[in-house]
Protein backbone atom coordinates (compact mmCIF):
# COMPACT_ATOMS: atom_id res chain seq x y z
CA UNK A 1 -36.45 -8.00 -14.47
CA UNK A 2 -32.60 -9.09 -13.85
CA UNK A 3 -31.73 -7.05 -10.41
CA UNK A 4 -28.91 -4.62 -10.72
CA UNK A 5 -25.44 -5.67 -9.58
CA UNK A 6 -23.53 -3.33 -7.89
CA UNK A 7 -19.66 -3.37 -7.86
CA UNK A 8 -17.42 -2.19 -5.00
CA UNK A 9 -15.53 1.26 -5.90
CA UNK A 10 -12.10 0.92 -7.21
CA UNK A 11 -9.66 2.39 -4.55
CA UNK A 12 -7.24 4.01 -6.75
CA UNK A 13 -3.79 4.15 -6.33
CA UNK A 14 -1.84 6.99 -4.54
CA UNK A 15 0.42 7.97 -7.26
CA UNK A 16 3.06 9.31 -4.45
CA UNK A 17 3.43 5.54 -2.98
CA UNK A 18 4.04 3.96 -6.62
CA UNK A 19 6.16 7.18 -7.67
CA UNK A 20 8.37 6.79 -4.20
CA UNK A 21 8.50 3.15 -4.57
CA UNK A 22 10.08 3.27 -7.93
CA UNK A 23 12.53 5.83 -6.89
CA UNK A 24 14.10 3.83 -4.44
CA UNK A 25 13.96 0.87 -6.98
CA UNK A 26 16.62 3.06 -8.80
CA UNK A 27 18.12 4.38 -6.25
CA UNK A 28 19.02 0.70 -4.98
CA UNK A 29 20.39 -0.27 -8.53
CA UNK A 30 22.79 2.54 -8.24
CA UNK A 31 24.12 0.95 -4.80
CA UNK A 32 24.67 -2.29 -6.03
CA UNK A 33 26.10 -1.85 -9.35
CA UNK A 34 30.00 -2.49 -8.35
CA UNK A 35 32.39 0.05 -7.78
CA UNK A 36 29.49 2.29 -9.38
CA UNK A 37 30.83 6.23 -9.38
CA UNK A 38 27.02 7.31 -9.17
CA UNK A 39 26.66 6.06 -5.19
CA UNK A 40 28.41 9.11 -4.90
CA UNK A 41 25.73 11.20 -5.00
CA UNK A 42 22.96 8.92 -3.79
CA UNK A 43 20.56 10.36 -0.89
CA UNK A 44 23.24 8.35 1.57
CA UNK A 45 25.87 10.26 0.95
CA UNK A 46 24.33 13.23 2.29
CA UNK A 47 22.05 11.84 5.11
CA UNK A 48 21.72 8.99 7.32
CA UNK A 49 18.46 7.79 5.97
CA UNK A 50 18.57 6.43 2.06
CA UNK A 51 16.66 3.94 -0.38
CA UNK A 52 16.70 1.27 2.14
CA UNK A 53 14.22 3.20 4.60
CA UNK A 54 12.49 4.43 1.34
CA UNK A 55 11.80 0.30 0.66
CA UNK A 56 10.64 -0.03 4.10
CA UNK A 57 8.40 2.41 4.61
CA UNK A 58 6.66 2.13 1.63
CA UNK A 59 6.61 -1.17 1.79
CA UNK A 60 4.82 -0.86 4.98
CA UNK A 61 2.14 1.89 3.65
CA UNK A 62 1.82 -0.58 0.44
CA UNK A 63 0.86 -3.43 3.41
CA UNK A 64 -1.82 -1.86 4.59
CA UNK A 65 -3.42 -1.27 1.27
CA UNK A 66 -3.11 -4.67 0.56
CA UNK A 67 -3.49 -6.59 3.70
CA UNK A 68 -5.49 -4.47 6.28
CA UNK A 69 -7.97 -4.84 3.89
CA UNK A 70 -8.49 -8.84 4.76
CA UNK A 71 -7.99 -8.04 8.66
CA UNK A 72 -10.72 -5.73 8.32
CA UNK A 73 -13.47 -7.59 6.32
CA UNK A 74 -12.51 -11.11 7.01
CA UNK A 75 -11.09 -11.03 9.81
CA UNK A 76 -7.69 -11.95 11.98
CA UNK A 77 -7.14 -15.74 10.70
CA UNK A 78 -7.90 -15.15 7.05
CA UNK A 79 -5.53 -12.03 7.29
CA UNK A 80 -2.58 -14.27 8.94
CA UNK A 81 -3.49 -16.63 5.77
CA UNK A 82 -3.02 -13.82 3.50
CA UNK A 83 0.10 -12.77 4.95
CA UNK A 84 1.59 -16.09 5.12
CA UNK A 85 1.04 -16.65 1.59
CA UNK A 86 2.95 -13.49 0.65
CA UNK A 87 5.88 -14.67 3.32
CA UNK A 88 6.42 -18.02 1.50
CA UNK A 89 6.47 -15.74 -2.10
CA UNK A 90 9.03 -13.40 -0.93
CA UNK A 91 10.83 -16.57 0.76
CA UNK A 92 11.26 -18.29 -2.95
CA UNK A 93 12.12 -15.11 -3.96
CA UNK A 94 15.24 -14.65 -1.78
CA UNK A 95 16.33 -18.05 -2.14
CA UNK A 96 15.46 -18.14 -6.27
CA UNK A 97 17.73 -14.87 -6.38
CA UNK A 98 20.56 -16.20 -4.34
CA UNK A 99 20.76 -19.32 -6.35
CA UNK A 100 20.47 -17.57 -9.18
CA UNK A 101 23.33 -14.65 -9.04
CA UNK A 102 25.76 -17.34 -7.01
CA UNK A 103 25.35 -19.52 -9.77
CA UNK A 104 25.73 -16.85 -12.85
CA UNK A 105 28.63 -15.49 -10.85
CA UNK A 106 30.53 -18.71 -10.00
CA UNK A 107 29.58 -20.03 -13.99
CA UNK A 108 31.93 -16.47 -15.17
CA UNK A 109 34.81 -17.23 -12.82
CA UNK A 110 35.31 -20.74 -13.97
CA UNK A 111 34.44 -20.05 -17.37
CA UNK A 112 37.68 -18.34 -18.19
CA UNK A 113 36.45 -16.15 -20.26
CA UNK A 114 37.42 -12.93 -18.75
CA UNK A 115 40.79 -13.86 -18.64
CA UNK A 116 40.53 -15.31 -22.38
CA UNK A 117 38.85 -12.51 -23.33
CA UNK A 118 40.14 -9.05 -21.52
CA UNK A 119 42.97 -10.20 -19.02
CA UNK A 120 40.80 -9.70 -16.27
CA UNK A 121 41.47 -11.26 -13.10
CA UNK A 122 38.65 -9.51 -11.19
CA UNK A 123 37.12 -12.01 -8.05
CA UNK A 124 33.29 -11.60 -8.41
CA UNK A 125 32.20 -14.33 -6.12
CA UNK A 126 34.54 -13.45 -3.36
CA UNK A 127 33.47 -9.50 -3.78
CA UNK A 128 29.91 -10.76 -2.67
CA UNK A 129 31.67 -13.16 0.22
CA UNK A 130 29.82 -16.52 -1.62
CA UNK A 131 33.04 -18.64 -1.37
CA UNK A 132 32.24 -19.97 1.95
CA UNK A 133 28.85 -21.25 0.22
CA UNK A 134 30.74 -23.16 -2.45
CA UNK A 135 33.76 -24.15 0.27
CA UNK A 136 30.84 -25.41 2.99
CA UNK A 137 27.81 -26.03 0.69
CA UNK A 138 26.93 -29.06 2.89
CA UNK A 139 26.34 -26.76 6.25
CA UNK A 140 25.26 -23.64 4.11
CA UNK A 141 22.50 -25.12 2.07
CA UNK A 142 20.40 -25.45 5.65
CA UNK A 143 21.36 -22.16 6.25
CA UNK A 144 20.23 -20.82 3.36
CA UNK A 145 16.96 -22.08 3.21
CA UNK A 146 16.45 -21.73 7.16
CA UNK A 147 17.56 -18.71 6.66
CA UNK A 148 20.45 -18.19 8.95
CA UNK A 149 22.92 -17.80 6.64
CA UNK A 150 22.15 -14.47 4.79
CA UNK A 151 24.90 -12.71 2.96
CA UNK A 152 24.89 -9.13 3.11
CA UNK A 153 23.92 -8.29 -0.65
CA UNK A 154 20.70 -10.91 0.10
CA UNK A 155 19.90 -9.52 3.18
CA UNK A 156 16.54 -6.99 2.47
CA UNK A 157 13.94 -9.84 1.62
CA UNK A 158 14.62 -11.94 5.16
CA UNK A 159 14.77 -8.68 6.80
CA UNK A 160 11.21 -8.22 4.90
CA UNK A 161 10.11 -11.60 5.60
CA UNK A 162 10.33 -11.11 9.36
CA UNK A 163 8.09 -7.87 9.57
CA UNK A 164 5.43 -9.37 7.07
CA UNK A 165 5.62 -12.13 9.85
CA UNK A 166 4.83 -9.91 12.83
CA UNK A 167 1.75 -8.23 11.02
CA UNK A 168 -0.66 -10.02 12.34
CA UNK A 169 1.09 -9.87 15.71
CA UNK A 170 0.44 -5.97 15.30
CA UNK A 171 -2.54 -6.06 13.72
CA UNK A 172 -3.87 -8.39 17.12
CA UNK A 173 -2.58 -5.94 19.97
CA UNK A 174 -4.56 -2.94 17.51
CA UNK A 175 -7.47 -4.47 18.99
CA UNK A 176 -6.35 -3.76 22.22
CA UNK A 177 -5.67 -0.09 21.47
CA UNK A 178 -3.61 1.67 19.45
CA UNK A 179 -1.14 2.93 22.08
CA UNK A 180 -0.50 -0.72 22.73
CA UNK A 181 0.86 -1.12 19.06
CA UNK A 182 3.25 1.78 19.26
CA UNK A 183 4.70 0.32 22.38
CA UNK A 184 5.07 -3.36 21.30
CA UNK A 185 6.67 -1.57 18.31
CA UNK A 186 9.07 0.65 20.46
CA UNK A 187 9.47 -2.21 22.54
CA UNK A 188 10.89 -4.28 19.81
CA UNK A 189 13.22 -1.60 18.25
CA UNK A 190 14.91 -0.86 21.96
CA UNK A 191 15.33 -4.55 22.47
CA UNK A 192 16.74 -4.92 19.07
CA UNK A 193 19.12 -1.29 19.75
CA UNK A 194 20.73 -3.30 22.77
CA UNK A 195 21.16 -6.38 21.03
CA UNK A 196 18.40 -8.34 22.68
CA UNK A 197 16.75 -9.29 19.77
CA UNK A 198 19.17 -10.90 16.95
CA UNK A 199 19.27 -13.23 14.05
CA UNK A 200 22.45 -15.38 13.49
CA UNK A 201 23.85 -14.94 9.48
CA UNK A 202 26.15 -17.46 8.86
CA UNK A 203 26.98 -20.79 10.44
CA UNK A 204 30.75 -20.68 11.22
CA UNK A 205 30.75 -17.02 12.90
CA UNK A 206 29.05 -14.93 15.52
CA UNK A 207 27.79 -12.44 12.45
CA UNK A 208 24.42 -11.17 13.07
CA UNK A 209 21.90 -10.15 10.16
CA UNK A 210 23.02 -6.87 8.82
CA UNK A 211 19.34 -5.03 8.62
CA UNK A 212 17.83 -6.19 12.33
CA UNK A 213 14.60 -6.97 11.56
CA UNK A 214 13.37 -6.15 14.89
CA UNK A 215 14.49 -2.71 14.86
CA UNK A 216 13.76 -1.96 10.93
CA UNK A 217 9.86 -3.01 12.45
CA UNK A 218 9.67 0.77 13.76
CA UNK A 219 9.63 2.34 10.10
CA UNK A 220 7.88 -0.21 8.41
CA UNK A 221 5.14 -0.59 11.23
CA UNK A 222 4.71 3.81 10.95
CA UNK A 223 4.21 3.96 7.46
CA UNK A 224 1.77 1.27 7.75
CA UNK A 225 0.39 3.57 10.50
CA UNK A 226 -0.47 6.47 8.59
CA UNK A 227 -2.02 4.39 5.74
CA UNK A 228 -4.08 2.72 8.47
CA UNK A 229 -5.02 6.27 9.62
CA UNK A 230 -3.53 5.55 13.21
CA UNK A 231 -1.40 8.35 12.98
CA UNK A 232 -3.00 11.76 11.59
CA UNK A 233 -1.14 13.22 7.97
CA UNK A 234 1.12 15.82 9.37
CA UNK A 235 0.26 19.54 8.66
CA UNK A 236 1.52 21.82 6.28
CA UNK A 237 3.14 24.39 8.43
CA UNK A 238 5.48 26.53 7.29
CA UNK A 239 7.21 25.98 11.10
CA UNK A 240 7.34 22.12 10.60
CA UNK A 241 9.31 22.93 6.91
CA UNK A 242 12.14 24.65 8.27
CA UNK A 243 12.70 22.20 11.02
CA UNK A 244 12.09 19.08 8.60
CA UNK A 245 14.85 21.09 6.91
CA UNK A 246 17.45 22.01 9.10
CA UNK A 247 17.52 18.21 10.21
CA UNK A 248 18.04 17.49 7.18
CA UNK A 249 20.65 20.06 6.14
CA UNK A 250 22.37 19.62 9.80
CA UNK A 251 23.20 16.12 9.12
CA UNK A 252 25.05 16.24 5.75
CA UNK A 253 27.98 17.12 7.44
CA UNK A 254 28.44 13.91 9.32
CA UNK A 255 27.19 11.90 6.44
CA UNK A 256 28.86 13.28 3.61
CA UNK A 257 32.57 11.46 3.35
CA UNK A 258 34.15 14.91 1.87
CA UNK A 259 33.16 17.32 5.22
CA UNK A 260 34.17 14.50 7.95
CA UNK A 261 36.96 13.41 6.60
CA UNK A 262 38.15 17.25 5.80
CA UNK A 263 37.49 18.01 9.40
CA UNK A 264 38.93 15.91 12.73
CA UNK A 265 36.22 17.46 14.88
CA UNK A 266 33.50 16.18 12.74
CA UNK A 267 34.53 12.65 12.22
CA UNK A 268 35.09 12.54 15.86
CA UNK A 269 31.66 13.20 16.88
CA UNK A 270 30.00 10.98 13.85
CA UNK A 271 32.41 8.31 15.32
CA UNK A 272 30.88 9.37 18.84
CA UNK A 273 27.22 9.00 17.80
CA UNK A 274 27.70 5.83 15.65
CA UNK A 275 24.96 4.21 17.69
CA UNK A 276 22.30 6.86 17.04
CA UNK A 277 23.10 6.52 13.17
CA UNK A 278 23.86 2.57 12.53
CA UNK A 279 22.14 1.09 9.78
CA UNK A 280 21.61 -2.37 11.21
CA UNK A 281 19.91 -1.64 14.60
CA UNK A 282 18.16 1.51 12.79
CA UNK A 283 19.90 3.92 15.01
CA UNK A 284 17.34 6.52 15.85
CA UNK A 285 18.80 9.55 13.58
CA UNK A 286 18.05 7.62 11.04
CA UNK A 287 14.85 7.82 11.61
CA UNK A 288 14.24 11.20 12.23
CA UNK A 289 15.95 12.17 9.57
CA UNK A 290 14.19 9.87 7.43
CA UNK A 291 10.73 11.54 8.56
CA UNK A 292 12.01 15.00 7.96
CA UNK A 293 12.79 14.39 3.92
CA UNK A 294 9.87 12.36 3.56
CA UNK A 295 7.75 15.50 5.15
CA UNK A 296 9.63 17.56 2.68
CA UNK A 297 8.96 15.39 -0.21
CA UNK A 298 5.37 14.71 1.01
CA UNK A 299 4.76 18.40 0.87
CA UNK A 300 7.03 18.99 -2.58
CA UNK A 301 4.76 16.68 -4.96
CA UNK A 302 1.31 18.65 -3.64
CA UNK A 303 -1.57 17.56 -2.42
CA UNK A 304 -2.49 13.75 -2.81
CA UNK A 305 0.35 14.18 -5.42
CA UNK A 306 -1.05 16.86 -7.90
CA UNK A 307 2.32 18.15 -9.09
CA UNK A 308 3.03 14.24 -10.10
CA UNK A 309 -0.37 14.19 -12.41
CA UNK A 310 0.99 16.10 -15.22
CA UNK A 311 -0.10 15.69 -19.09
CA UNK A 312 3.39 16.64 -19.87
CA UNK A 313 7.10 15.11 -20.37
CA UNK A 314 7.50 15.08 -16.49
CA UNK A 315 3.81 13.33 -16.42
CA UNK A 316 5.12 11.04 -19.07
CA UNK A 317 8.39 10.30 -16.64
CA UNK A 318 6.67 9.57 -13.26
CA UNK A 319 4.37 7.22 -15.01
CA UNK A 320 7.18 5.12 -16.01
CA UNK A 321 8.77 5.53 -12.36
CA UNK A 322 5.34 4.60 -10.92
CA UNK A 323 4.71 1.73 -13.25
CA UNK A 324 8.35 0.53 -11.66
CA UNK A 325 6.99 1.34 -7.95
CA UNK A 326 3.92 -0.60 -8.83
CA UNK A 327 5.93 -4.23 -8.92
CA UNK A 328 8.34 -3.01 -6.71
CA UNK A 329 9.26 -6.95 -5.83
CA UNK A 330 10.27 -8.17 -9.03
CA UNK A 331 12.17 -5.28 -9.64
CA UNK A 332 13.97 -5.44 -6.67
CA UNK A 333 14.85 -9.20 -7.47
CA UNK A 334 15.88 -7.95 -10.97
CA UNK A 335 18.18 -5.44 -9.95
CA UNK A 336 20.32 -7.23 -8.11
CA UNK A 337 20.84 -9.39 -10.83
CA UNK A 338 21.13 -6.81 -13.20
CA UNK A 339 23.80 -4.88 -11.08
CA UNK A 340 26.10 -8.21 -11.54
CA UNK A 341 25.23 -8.46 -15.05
CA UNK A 342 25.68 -5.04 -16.05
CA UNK A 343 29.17 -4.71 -13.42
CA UNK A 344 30.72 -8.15 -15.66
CA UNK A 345 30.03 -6.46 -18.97
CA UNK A 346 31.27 -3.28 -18.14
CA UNK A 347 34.36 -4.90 -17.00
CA UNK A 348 34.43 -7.06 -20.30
CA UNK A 349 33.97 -4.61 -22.78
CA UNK A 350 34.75 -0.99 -21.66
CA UNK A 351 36.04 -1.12 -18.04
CA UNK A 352 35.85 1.27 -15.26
CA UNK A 353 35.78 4.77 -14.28
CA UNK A 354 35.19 6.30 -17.77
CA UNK A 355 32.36 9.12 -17.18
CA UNK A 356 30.34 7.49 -20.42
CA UNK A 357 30.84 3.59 -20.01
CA UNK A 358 29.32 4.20 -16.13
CA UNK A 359 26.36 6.54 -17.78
CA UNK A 360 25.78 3.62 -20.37
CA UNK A 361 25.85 1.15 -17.87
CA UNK A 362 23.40 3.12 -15.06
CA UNK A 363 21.16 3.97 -18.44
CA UNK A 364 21.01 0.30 -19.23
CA UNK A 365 19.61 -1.06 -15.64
CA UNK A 366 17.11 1.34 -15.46
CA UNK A 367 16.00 0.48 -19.07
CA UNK A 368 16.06 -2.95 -17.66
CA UNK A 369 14.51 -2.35 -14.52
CA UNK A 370 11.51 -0.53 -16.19
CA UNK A 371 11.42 -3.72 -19.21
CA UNK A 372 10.92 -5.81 -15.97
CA UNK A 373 8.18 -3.47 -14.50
CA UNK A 374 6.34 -3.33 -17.85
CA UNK A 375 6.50 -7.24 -18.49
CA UNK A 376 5.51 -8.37 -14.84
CA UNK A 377 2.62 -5.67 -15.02
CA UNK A 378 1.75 -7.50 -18.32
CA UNK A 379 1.88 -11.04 -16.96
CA UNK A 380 0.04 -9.70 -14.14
CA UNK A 381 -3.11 -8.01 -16.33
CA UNK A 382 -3.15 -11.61 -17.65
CA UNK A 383 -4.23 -10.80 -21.08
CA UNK A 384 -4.84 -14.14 -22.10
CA UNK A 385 -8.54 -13.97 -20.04
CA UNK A 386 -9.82 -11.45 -21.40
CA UNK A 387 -11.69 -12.68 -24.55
CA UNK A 388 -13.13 -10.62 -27.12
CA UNK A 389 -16.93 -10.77 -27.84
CA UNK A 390 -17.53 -13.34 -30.86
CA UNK A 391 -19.06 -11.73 -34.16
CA UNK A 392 -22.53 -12.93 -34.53
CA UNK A 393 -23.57 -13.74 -37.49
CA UNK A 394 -25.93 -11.37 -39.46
CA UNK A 395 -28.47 -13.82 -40.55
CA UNK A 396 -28.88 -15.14 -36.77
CA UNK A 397 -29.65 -11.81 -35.74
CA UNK A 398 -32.28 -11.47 -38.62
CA UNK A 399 -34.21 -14.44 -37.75
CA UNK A 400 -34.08 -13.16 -34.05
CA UNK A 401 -35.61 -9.85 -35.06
CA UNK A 402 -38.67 -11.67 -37.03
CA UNK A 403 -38.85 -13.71 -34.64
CA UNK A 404 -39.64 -10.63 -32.01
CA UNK A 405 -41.62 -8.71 -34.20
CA UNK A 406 -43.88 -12.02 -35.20
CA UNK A 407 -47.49 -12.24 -33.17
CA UNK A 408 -48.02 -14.42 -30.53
CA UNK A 409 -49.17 -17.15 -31.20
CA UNK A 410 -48.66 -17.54 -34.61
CA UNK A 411 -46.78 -19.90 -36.69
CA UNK A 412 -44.69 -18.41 -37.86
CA UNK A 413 -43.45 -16.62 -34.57
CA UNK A 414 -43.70 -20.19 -32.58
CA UNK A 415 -41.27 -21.88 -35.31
CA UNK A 416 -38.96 -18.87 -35.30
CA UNK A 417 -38.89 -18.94 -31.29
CA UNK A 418 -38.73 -23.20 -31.47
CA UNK A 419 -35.34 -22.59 -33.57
């Protein structure tokens, strides 16, 4: 009698992480197509917070799925192994997609053929600042793959790199006590706001990295917090909805270019407050408001995300943004080469501003975004494992059958059993 096996439950996935996840995927191909008119009406025109703190703190409640797990069950030193591997991933990955669009982009200028072609005269490498890396490759190439020089359009994955890195830094003061990690993580992010804690960015300058790792820890680390369950899942109150939205509706008005820059008073006092709303050091208005929308679009999609579970169109819709939230990091890398892609042919073979050519050209990186999210997901499944049960043969399975239902003992039954 074979004893029964007994498989671990599947955790399934949240469907709000995956559907948030993807969101912001989108989101951040609509901020670095070039000289895209849709940024206009991105989240960050109307708040401090947008899909960059979206990344983050997902990415941090996606961590905890994936790597608390290992902390937890096999402890601190095979955690830190799991975490490393994932840092030297993502490290390839940066340095893959730099080489990559530098090369595709510095391949069109010298091609000629957007001069040839359309009379364009349009500087792609220099709108990304890349010349210095072709003018000083000798000194760059270090910095590139040390790491300390990081152009601002490749600046996300080292800022990601570094908090994957202190994980298991938080994960050992946890065992201390919790109020110990929220320290060491306000610790970090006050150090980083006074300019304590810095990353060079480039070689020949004083330029720091854009998105301060040390200070973009805070979000990061309190997503991973509530997926960790070391901070409680905030009520639904209808008290803590109308202040989640008055932050939210107080700040358009320094964060939306058309009321500022209409009014003196107002772009005086953003001006005044720059330091409580600067992306870099993660001013801490950004954060707030951050955690008022996400309350607000925690409570809108329902409970553990029932209004997201639909057998309908919108069900059909925010599978495919899910499936694109699911492998989050190869669409990320994708879209940034996409955006160049995409911004050259537009330029080629309709040109700018035209209401249309920019719908055709947002409508074709998201198709290509969620072709990337399909294939990798694909890859991933690795279909090429599974194998399908062979056909036995149906005179095999007669001579099994007499060979059952034969005595013991007999002849007959022996020489079946023998063959």
């Amino acid at each position: 009698m074979h004893a029964k096996t007994t498989l671990p439950p599947q955790r399934r996935r949240d469907p709000r992480l995956d559907f948030f996840r993807g969101l912001g995927m989108f989101i951040i191909f609509v901020a670095h197509l070039p000289e895209n008119t849709w940024t206009l009406w991105i989240p960050a025109r109307f708040g401090f917070s947008d899909a960059t703190e979206i990344f983050v703190f997902c990415s941090g409640m996606a961590s905890a799925i994936a790597f608390g797990k290992v902390f937890d069950h096999q402890g601190w030193w095979m955690g830190t192994a799991r975490v490393s591997h994932r840092v030297w991933q993502v490290y390839w990955a940066h340095v893959c997609q730099f080489l990559v669009i530098a090369a595709g982009l510095v391949a069109v200028e010298r091609s000629g053929i957007l001069i040839s072609c359309c009379g364009l005269e349009q500087d792609y490498v220099g709108s990304l600042n890349l010349w210095h890396f072709f003018d000083r490759t000798g000194e760059n190439l270090p910095g590139l793959l040390t790491l300390t020089y990081v152009p601002n359009y490749f600046d996300i994955l080292p800022m990601y790199i570094v908090i994957l890195a202190l994980m298991p830094v938080i994960l050992a003061v946890s065992r201390i006590g919790r109020g110990w990690v929220f320290a060491v993580m306000a610790a970090l992010w006050l150090a980083a706001s006074f300019r304590l804690l810095d990353l060079p960015a480039e070689p020949w300058s004083d330029r720091r990295w854009f998105f301060n790792p040390f200070a973009w820890q805070l979000l990061f680390f309190t997503g991973f917090a509530f997926m960790r369950g070391w901070l409680p899942a905030p009520p639904v109150r209808r008290d803590l909805i109308v202040v989640a939205a008055v932050i939210v509706l107080a700040t358009v008005p320094f964060a939306w270019f058309h009321a500022y820059e209409a009014s003196p008073a107002l772009l005086e006092i953003r001006t005044m407050i720059e330091p409580l709303w600067i992306k870099s050091e993660f001013g801490i208005l950004r954060y707030v408001h951050f955690l008022a929308l996400a309350y607000l679009a925690w409570i809108a999609v329902g409970a553990k995300g029932s209004y997201l579970v639909t057998e309908n169109l919108w069900g059909a819709c925010v599978g495919v943004v899910q499936k694109v939230g699911q492998q989050s990091l190869a669409v990320f890398l994708a879209s940034l080469v996409l955006a160049q892609a995409i911004g050259i042919l537009r330029d080629m073979v309709w040109g700018r501003g035209n209401f249309f050519v920019e719908f055709l050209a947002n409508g074709l990186g998201f198709a290509g975004l969620i072709a990337v999210a399909y294939a990798v997901g694909w890859y991933k499944s690795q279909p090429w494992r599974k194998q399908k049960s062979p056909l036995v043969p149906a005179v095999v399975v007669a001579d099994d059958m007499s060979a059952r239902s034969a005595p013991r003992g007999s002849g007959e039954g022996e020489r079946e059993r023998r063959a």
